[in-house]
N, C-alpha and C. Protein backbone atom coordinates (compact mmCIF):
# COMPACT_ATOMS: atom_id res chain seq x y z
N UNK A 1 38.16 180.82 -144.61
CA UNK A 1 37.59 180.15 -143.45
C UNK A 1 37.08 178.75 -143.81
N UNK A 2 36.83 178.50 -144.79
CA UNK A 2 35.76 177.22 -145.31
C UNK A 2 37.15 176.18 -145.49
N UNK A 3 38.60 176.44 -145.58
CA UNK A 3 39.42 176.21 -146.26
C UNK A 3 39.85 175.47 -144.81
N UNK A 4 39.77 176.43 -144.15
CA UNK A 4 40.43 175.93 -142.46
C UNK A 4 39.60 174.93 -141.61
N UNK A 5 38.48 175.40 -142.21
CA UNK A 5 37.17 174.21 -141.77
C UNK A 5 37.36 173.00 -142.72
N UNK A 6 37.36 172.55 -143.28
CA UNK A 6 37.74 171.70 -144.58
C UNK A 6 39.11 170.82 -144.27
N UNK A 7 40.04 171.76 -143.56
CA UNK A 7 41.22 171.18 -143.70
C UNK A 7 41.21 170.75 -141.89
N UNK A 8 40.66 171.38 -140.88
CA UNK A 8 40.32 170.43 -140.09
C UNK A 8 39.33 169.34 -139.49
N UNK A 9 38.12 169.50 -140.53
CA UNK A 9 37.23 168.30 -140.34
C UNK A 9 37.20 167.18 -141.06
N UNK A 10 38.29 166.92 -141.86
CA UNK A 10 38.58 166.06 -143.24
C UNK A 10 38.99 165.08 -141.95
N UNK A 11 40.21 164.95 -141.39
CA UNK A 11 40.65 163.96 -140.38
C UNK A 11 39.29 162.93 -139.48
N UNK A 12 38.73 164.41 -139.31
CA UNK A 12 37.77 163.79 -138.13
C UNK A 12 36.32 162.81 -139.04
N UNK A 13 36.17 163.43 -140.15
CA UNK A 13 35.24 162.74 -140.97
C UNK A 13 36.15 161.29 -141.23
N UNK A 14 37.12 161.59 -141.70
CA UNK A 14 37.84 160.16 -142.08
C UNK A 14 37.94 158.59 -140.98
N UNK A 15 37.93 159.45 -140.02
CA UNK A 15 38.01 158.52 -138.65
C UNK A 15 37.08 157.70 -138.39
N UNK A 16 36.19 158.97 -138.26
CA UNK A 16 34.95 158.02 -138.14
C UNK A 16 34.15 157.54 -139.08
N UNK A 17 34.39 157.33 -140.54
CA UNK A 17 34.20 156.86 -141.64
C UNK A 17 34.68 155.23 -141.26
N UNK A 18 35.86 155.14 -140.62
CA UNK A 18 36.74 154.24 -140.51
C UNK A 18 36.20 153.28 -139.86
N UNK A 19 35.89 154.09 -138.33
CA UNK A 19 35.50 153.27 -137.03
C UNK A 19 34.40 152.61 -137.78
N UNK A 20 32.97 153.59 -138.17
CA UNK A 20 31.61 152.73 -138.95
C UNK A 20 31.82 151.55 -139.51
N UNK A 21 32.56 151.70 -140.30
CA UNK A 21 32.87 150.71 -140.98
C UNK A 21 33.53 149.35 -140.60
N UNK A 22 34.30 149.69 -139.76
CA UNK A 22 35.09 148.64 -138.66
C UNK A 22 34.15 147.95 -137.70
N UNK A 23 33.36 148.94 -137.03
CA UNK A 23 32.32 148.19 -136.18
C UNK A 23 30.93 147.76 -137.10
N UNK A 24 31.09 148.09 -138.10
CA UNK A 24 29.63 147.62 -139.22
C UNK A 24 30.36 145.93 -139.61
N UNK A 25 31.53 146.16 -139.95
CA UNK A 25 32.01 144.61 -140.21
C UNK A 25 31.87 143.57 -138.86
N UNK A 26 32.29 144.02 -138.00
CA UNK A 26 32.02 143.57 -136.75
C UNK A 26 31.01 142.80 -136.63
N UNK A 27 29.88 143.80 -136.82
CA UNK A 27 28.26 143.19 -136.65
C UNK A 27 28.03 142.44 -137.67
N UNK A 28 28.14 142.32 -138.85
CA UNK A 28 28.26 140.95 -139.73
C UNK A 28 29.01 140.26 -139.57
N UNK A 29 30.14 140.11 -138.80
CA UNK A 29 30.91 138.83 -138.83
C UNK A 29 29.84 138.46 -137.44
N UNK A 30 29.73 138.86 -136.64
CA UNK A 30 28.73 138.11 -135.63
C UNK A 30 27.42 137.72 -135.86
N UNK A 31 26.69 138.37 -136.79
CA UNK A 31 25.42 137.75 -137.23
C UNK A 31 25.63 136.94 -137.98
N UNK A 32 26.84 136.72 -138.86
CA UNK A 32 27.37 135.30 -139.49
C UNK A 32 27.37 134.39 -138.68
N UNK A 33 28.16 134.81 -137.83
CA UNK A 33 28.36 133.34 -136.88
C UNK A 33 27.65 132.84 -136.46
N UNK A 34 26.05 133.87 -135.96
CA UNK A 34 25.16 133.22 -134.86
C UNK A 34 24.70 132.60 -135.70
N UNK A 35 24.38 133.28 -137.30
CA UNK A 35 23.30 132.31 -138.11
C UNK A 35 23.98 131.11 -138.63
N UNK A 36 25.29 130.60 -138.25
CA UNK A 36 26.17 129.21 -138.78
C UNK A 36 25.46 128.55 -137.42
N UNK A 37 25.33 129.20 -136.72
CA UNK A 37 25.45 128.70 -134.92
C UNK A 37 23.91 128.04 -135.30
N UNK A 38 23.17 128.81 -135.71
CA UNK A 38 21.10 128.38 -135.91
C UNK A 38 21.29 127.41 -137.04
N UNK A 39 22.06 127.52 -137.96
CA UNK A 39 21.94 126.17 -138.74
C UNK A 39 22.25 125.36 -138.55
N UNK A 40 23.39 125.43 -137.75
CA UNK A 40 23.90 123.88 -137.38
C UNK A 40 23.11 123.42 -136.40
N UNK A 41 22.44 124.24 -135.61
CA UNK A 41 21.47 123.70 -134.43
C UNK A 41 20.47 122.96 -135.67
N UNK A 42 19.52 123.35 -136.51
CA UNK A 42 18.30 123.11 -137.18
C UNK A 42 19.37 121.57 -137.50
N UNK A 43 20.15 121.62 -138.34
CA UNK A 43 20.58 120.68 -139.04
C UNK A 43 20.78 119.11 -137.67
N UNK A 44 21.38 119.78 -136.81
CA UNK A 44 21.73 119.02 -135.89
C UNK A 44 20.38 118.03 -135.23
N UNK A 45 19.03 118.90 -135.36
CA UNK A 45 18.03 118.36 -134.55
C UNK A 45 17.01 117.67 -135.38
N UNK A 46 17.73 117.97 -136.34
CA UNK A 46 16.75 117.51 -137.65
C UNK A 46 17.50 116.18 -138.49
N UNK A 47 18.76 115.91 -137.28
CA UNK A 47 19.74 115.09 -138.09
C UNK A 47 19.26 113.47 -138.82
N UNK A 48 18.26 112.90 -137.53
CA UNK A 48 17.53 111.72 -137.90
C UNK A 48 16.39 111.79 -139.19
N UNK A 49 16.27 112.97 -139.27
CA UNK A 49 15.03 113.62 -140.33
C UNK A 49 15.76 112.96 -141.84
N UNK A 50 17.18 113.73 -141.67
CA UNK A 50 17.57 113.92 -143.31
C UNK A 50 18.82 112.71 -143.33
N UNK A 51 18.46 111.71 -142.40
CA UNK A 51 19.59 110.32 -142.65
C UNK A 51 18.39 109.80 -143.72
N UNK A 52 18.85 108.83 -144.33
CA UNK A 52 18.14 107.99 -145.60
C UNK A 52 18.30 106.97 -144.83
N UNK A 53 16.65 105.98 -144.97
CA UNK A 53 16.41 104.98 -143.81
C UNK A 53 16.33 104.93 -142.52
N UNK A 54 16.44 105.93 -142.25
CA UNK A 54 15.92 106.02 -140.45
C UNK A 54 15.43 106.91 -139.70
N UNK A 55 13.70 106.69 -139.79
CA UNK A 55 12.93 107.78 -139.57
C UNK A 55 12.55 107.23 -138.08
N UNK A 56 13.22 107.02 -137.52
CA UNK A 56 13.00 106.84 -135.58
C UNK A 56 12.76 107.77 -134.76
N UNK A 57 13.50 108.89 -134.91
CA UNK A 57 13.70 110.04 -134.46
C UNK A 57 12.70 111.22 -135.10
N UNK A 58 12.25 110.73 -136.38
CA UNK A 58 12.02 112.28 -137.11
C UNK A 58 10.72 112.96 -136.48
N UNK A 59 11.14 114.16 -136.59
CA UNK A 59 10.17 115.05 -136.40
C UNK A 59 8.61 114.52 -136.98
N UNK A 60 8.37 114.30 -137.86
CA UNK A 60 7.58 114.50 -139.10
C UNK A 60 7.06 112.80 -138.81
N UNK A 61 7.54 112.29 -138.90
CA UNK A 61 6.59 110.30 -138.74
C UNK A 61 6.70 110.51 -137.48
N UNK A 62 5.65 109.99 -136.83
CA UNK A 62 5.76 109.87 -135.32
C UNK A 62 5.43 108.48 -135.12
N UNK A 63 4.26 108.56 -135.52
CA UNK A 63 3.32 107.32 -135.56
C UNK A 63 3.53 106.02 -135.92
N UNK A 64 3.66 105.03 -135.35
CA UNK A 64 4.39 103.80 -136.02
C UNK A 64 3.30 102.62 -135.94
């Protein structure tokens, strides 16, 4: 009996071994992206910050 159980839950374990894994990659390729998506925003808004010679814009000097 353990043999017949064994030999039909092997498929079904395998499957969904599969899917997990398929939709686990999934969710890191999208939390990759969003966090390329948040850096390039930071980088983008911070762009006058990290030019050399031109603190017009920056966050950080305001005061002139």
């Amino acid at each position: 009996m353990t043999k017949f159980t064994a030999i039909i839950l092997w498929p079904v374990v395998y499957i969904l071994d599969v899917l997990s894994w398929l939709l686990g990659f999934q969710a890191f390729k999208e939390a990759r992206d969003s966090s390329n998506k948040l850096f390039k925003g930071i980088m983008q808004r911070n762009k006058g910050f990290f030019e050399a010679g031109d603190s017009s814009n920056s966050p950080i000097l305001t005061d002139k």
